[in-house]
PDB file of N, CA and C in Angstrom:
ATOM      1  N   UNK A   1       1.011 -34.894 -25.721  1.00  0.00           N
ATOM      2  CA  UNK A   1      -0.148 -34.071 -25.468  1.00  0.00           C
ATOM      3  C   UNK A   1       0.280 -32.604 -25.348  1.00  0.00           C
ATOM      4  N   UNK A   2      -0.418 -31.588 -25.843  1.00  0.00           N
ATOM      5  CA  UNK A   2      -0.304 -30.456 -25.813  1.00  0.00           C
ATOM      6  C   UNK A   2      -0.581 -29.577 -24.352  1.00  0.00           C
ATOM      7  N   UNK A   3       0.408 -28.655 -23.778  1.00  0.00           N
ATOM      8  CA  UNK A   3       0.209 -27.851 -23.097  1.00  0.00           C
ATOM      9  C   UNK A   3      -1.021 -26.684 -23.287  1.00  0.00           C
ATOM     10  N   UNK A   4      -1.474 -27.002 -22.069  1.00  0.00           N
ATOM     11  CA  UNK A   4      -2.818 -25.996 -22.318  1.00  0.00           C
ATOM     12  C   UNK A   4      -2.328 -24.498 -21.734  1.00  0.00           C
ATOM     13  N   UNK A   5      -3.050 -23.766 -22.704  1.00  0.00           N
ATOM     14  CA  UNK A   5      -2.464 -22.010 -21.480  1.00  0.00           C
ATOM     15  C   UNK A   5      -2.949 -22.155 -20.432  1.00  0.00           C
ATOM     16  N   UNK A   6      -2.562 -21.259 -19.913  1.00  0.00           N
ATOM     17  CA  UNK A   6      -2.568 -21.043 -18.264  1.00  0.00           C
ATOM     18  C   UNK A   6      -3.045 -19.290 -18.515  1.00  0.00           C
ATOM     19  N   UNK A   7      -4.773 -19.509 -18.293  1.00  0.00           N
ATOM     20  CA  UNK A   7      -5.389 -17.799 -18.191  1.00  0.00           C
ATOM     21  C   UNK A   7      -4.370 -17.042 -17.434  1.00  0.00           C
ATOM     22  N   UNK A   8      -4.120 -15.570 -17.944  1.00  0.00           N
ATOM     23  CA  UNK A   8      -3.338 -14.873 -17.247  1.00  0.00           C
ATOM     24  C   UNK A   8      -4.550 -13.339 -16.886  1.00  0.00           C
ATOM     25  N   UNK A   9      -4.332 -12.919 -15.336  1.00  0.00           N
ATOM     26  CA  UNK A   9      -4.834 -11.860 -15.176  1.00  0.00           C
ATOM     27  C   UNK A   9      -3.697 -10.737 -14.542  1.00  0.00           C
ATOM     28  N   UNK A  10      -4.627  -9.467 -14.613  1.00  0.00           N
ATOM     29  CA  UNK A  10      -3.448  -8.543 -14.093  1.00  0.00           C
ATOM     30  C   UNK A  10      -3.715  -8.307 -12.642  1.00  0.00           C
ATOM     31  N   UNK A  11      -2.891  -8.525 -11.469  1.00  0.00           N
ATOM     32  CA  UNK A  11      -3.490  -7.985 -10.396  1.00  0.00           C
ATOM     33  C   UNK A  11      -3.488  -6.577 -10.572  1.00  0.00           C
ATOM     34  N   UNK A  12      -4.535  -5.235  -9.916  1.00  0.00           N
ATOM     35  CA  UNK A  12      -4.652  -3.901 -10.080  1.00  0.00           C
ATOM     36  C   UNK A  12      -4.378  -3.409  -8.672  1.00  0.00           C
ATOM     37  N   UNK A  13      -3.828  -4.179  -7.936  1.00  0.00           N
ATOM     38  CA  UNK A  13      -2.912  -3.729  -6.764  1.00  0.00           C
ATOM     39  C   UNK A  13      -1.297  -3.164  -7.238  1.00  0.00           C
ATOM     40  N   UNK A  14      -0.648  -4.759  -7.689  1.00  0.00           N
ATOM     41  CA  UNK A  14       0.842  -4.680  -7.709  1.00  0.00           C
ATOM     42  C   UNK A  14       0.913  -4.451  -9.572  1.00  0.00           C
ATOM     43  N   UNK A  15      -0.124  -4.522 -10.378  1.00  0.00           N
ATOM     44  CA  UNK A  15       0.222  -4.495 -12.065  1.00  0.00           C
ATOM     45  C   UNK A  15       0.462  -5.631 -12.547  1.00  0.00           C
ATOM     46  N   UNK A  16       1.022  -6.622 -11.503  1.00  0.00           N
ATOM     47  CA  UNK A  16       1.276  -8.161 -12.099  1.00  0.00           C
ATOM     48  C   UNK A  16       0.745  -8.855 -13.073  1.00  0.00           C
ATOM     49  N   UNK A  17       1.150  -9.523 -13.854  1.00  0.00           N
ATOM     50  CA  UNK A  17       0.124 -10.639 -14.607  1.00  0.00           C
ATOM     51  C   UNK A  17       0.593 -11.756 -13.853  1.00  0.00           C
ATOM     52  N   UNK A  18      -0.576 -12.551 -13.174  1.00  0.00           N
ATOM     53  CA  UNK A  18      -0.080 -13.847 -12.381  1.00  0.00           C
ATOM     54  C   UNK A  18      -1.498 -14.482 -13.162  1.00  0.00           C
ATOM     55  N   UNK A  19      -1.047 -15.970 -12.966  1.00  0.00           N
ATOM     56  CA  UNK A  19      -2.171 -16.832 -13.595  1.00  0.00           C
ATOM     57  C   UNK A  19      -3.395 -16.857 -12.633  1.00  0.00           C
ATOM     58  N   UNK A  20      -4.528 -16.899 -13.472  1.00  0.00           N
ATOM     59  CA  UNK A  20      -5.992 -16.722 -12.430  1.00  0.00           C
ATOM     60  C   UNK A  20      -6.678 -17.496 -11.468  1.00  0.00           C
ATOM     61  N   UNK A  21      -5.767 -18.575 -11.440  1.00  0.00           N
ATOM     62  CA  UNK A  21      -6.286 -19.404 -10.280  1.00  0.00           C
ATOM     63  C   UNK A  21      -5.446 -18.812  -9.039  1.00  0.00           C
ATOM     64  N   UNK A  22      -4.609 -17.995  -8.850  1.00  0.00           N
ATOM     65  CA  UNK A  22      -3.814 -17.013  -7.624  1.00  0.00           C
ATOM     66  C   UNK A  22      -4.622 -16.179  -7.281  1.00  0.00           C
ATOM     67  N   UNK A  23      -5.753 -15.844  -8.010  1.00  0.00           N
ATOM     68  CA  UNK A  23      -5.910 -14.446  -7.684  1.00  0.00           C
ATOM     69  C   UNK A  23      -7.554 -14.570  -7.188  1.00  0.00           C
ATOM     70  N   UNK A  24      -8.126 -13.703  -6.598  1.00  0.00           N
ATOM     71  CA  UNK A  24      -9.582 -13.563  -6.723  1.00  0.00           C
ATOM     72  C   UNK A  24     -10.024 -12.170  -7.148  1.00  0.00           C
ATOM     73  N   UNK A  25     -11.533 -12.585  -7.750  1.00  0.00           N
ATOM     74  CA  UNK A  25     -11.712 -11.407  -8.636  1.00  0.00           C
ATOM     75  C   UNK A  25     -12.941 -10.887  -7.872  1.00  0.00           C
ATOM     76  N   UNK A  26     -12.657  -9.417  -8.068  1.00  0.00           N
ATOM     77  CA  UNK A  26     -13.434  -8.302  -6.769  1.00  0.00           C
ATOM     78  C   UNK A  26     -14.728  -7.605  -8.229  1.00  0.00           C
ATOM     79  N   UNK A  27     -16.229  -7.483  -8.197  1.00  0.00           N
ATOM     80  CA  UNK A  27     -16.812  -7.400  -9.553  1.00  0.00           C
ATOM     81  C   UNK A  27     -17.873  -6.026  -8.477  1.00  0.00           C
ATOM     82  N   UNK A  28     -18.169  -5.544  -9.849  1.00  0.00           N
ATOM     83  CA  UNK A  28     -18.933  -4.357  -9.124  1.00  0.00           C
ATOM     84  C   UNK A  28     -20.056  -4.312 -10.879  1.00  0.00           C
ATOM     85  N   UNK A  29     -21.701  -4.873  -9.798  1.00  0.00           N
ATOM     86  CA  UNK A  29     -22.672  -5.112 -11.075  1.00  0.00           C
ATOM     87  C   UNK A  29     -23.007  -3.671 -11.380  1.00  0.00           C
ATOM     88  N   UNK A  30     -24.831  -3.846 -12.047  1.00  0.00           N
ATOM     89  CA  UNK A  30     -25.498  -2.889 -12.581  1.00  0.00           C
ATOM     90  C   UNK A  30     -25.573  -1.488 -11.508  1.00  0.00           C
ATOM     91  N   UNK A  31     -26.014  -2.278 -10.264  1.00  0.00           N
ATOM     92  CA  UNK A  31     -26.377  -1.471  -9.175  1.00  0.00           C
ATOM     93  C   UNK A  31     -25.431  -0.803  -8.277  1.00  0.00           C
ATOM     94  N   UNK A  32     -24.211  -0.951  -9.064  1.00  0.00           N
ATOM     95  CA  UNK A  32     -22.958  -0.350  -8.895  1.00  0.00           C
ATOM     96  C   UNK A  32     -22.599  -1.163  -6.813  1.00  0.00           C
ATOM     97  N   UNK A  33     -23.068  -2.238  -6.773  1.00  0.00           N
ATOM     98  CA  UNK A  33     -22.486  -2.802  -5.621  1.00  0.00           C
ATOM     99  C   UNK A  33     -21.520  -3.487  -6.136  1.00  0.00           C
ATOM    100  N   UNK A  34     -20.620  -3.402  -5.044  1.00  0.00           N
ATOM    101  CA  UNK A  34     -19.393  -4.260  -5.191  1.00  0.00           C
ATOM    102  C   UNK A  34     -18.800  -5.363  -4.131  1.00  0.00           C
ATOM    103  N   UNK A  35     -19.262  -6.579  -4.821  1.00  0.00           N
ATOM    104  CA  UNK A  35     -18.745  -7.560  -3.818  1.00  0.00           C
ATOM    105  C   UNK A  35     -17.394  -8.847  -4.311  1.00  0.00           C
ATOM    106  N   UNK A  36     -16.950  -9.701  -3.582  1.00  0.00           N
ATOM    107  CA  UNK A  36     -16.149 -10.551  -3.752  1.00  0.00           C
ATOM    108  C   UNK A  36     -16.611 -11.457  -4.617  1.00  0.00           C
ATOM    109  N   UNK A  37     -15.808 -11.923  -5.655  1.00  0.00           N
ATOM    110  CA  UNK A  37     -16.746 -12.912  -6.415  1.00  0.00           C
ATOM    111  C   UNK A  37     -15.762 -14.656  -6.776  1.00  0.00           C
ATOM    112  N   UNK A  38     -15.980 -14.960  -5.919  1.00  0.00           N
ATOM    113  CA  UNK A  38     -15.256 -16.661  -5.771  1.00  0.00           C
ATOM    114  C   UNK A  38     -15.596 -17.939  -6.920  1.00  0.00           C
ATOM    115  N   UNK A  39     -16.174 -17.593  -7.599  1.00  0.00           N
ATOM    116  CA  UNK A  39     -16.398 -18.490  -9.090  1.00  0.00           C
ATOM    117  C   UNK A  39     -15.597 -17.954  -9.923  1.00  0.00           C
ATOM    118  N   UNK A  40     -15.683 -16.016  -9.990  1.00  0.00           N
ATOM    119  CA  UNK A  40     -15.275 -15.627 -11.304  1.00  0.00           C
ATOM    120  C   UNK A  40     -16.200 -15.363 -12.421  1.00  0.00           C
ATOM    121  N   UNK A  41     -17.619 -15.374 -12.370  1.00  0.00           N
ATOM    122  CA  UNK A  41     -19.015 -16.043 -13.263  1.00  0.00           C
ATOM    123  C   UNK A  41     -19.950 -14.829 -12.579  1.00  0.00           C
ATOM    124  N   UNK A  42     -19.543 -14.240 -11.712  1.00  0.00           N
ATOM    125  CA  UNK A  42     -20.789 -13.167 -11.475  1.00  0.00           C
ATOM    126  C   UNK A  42     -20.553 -12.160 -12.959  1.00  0.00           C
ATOM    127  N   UNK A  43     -21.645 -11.741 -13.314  1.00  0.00           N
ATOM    128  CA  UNK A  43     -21.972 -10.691 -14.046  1.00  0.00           C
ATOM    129  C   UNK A  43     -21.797  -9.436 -13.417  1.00  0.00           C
ATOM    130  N   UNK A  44     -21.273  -8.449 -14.591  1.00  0.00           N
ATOM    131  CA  UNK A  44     -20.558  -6.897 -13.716  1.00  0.00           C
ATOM    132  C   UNK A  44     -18.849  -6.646 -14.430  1.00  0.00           C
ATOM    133  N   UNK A  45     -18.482  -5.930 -13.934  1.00  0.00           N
ATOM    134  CA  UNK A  45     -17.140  -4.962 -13.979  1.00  0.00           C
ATOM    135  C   UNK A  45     -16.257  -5.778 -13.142  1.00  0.00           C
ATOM    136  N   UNK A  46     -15.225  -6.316 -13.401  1.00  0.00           N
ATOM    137  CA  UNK A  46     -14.063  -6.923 -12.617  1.00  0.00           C
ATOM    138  C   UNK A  46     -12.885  -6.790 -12.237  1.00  0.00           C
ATOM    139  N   UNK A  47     -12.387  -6.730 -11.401  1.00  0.00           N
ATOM    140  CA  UNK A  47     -10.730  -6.369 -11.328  1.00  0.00           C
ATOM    141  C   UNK A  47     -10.138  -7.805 -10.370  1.00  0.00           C
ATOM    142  N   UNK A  48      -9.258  -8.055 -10.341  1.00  0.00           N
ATOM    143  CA  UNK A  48      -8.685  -9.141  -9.271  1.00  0.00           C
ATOM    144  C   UNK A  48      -7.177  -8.798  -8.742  1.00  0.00           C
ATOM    145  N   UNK A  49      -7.170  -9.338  -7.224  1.00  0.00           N
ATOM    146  CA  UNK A  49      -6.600  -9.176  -6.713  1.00  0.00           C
ATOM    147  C   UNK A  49      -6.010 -10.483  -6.214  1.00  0.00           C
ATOM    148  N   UNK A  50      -4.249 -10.256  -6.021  1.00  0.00           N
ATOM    149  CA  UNK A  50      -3.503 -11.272  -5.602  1.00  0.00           C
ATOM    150  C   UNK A  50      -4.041 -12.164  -4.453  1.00  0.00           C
ATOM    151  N   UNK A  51      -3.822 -13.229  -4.128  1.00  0.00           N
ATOM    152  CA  UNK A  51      -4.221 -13.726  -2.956  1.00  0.00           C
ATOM    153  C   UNK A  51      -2.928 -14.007  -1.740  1.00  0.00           C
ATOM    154  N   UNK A  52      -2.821 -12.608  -1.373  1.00  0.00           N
ATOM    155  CA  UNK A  52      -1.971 -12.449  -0.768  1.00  0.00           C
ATOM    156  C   UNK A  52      -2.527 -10.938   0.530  1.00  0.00           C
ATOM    157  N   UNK A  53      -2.304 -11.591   1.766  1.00  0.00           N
ATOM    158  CA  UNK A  53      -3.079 -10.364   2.759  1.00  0.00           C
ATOM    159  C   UNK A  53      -2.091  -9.407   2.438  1.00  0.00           C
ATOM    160  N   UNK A  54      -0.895  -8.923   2.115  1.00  0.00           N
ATOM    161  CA  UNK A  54      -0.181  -7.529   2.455  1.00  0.00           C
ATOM    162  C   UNK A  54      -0.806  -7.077   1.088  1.00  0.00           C
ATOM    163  N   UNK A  55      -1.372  -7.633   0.054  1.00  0.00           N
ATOM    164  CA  UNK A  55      -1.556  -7.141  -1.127  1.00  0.00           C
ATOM    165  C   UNK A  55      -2.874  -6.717  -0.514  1.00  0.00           C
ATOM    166  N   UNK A  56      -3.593  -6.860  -0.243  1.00  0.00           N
ATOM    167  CA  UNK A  56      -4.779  -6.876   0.304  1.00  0.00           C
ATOM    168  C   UNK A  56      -5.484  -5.440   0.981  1.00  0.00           C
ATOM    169  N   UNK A  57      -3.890  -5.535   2.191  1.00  0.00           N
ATOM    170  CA  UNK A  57      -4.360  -5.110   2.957  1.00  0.00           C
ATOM    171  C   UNK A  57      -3.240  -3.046   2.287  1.00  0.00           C
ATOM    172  N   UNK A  58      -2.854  -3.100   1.086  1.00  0.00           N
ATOM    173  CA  UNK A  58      -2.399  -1.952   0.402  1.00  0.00           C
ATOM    174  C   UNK A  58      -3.729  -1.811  -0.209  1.00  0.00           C
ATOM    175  N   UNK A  59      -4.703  -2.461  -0.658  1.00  0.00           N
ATOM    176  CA  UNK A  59      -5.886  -2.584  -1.435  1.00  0.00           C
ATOM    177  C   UNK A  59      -6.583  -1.447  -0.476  1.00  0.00           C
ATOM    178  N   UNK A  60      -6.652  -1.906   0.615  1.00  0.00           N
ATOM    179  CA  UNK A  60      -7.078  -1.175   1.499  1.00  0.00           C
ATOM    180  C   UNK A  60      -6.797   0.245   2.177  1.00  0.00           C
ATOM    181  N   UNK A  61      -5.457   0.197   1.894  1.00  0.00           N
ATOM    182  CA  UNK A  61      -4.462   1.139   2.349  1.00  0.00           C
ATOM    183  C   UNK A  61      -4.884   2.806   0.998  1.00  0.00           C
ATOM    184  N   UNK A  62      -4.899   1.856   0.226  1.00  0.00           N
ATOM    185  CA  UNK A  62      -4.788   3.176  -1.210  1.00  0.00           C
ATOM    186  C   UNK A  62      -5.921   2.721  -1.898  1.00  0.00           C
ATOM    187  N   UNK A  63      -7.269   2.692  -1.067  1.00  0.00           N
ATOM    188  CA  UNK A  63      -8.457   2.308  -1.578  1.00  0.00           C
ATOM    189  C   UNK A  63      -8.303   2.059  -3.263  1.00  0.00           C
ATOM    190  N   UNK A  64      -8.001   0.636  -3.463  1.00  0.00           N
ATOM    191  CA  UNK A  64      -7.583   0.385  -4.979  1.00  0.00           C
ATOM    192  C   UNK A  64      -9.093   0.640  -5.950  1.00  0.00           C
ATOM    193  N   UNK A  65     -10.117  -0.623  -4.959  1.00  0.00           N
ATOM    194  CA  UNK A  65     -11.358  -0.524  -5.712  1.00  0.00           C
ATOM    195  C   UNK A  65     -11.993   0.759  -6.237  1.00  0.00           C
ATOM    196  N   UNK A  66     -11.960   1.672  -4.960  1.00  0.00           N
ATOM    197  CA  UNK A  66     -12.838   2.824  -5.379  1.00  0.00           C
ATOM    198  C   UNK A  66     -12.055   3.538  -6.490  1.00  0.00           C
ATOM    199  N   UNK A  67     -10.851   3.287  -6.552  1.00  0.00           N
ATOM    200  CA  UNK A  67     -10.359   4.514  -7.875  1.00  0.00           C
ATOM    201  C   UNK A  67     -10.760   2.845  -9.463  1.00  0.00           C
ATOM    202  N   UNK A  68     -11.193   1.985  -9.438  1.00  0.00           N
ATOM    203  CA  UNK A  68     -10.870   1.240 -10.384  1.00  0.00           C
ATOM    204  C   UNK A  68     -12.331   1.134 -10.753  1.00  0.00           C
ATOM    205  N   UNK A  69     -13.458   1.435  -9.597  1.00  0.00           N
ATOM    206  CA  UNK A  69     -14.777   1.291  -9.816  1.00  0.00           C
ATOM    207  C   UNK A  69     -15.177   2.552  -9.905  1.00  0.00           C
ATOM    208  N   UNK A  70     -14.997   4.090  -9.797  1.00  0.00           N
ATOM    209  CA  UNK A  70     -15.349   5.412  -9.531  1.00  0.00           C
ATOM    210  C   UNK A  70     -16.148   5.063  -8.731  1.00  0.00           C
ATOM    211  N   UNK A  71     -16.193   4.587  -7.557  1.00  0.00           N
ATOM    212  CA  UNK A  71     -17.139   4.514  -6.367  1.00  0.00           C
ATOM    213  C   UNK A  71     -16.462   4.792  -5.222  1.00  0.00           C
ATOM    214  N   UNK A  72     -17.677   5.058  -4.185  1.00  0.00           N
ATOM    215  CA  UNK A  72     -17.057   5.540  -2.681  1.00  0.00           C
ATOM    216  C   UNK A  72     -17.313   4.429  -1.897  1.00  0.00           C
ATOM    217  N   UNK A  73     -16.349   3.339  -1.695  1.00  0.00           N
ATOM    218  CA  UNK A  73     -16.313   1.941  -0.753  1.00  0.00           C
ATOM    219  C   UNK A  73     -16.159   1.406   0.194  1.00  0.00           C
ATOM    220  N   UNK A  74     -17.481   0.829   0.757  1.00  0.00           N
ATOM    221  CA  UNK A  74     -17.336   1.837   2.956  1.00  0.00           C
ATOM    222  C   UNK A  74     -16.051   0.180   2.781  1.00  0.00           C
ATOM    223  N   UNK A  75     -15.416   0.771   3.760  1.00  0.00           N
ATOM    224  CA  UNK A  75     -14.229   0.407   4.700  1.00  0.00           C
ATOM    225  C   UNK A  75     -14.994  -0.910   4.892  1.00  0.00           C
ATOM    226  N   UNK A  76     -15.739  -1.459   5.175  1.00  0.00           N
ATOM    227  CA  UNK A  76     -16.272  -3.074   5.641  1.00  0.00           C
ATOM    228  C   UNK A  76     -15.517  -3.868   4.186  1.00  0.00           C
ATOM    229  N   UNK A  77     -15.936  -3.608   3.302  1.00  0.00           N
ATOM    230  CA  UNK A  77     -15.969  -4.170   2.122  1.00  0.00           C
ATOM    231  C   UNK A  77     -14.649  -4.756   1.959  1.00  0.00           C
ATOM    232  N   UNK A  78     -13.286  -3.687   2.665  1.00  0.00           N
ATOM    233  CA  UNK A  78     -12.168  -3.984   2.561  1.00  0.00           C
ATOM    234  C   UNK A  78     -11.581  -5.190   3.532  1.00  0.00           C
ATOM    235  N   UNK A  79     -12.580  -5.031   4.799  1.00  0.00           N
ATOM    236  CA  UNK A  79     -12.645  -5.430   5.909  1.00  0.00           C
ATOM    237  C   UNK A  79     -12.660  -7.260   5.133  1.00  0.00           C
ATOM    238  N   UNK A  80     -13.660  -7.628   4.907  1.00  0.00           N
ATOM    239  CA  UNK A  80     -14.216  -8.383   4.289  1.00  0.00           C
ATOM    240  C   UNK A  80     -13.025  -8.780   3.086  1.00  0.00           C
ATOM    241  N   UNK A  81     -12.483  -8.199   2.131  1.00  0.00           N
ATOM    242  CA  UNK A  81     -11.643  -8.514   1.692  1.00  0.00           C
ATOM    243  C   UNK A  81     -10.201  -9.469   1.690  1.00  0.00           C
ATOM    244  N   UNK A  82      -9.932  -8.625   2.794  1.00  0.00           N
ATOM    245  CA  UNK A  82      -8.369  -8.830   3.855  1.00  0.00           C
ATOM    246  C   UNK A  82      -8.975 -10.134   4.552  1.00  0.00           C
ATOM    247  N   UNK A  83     -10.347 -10.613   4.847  1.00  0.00           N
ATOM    248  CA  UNK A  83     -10.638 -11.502   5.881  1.00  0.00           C
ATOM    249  C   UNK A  83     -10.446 -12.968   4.743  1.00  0.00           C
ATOM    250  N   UNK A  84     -11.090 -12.500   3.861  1.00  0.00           N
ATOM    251  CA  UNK A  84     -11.165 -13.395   2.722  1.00  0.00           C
ATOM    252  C   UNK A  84     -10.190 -14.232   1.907  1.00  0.00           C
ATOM    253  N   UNK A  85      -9.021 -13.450   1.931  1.00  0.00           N
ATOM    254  CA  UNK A  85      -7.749 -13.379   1.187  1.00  0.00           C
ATOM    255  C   UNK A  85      -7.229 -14.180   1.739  1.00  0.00           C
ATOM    256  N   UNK A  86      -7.203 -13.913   3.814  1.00  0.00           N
ATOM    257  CA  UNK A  86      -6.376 -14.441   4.678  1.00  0.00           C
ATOM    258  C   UNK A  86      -7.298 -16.158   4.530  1.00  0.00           C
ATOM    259  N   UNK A  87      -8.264 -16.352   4.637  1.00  0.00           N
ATOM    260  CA  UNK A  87      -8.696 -17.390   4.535  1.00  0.00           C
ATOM    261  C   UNK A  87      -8.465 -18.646   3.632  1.00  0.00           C
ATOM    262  N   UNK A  88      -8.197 -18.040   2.184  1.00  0.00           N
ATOM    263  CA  UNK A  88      -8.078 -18.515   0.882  1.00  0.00           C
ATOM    264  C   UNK A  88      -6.102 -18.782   1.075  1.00  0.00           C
ATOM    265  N   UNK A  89      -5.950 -17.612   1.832  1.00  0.00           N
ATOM    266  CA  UNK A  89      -4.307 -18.350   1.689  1.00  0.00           C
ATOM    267  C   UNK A  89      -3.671 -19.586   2.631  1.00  0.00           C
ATOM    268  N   UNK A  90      -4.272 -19.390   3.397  1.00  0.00           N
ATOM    269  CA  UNK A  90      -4.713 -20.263   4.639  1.00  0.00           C
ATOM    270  C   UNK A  90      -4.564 -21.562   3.644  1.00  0.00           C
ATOM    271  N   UNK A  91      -5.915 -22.011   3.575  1.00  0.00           N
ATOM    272  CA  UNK A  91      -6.477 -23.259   2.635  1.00  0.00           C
ATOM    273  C   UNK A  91      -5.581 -23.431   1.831  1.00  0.00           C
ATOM    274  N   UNK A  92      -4.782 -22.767   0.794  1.00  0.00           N
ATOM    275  CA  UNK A  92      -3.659 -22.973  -0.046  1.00  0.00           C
ATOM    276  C   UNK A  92      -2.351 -23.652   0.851  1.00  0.00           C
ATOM    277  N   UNK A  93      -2.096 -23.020   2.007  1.00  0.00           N
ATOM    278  CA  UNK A  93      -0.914 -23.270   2.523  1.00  0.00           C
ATOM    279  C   UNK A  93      -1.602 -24.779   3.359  1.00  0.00           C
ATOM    280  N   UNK A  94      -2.405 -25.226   3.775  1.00  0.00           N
ATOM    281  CA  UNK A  94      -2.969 -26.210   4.074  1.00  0.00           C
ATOM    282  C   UNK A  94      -3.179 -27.449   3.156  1.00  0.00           C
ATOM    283  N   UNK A  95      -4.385 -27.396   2.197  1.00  0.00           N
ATOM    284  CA  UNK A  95      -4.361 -28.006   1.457  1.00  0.00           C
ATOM    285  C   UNK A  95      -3.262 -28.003   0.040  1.00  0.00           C
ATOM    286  N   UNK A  96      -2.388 -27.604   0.058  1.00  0.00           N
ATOM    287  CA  UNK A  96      -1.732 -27.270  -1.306  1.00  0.00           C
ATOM    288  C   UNK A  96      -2.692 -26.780  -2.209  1.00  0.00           C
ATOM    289  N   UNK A  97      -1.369 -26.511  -3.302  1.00  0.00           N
ATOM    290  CA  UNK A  97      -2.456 -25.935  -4.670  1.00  0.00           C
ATOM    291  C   UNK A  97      -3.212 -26.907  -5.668  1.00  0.00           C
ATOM    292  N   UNK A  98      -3.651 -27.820  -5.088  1.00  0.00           N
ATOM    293  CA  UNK A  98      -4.602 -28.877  -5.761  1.00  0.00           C
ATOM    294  C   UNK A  98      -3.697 -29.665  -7.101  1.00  0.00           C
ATOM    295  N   UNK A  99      -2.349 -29.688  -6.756  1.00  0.00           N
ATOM    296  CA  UNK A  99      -1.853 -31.013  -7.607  1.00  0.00           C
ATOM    297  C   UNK A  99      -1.509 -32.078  -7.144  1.00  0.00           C
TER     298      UNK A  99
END
């Protein structure tokens, strides 16, 4: 049986290409809001980020989004981010990576 690819994305924190089930993707729609998007399937502008809090929390540090979205991104959003990340890595280190 043939090996299937493995989607590759870039994180726009560290430049990485890591495969896309690591990462979650941060989308900013029409109405130029920008929220977390955990399917991957929202409609909008996308960037993703490692799922890793120190990556996270540099996201935060050197407001990544607002220079990747030209937007001004209140501080919650990041808040929310870092909370998110820590959660998702959590569950990984808990449940394993689903093999």
């Amino acid at each position: 049986m043939a090996q299937r690819k493995i989607p590759m994305r870039k994180d726009i924190v560290t430049g990485e290409m890591k495969p896309k089930k690591e990462l979650v993707r941060v989308v900013r729609n029409k109405e130029n809001e920008v929220s977390i998007d955990p399917t991957g399937k929202k409609a909008g502008r996308g960037a993703y980020i490692h799922l890793d809090v120190k990556t996270a929390e540099k996201a935060k540090k050197d407001r990544t989004f607002d220079k990747a979205f030209g937007l001004k991104i209140d501080d919650a959003f990041y808040d929310e981010l870092v909370a998110y990340v820590d959660h998702q890595a959590a569950r990984a280190e808990l449940f394993g990576n689903g093999k």
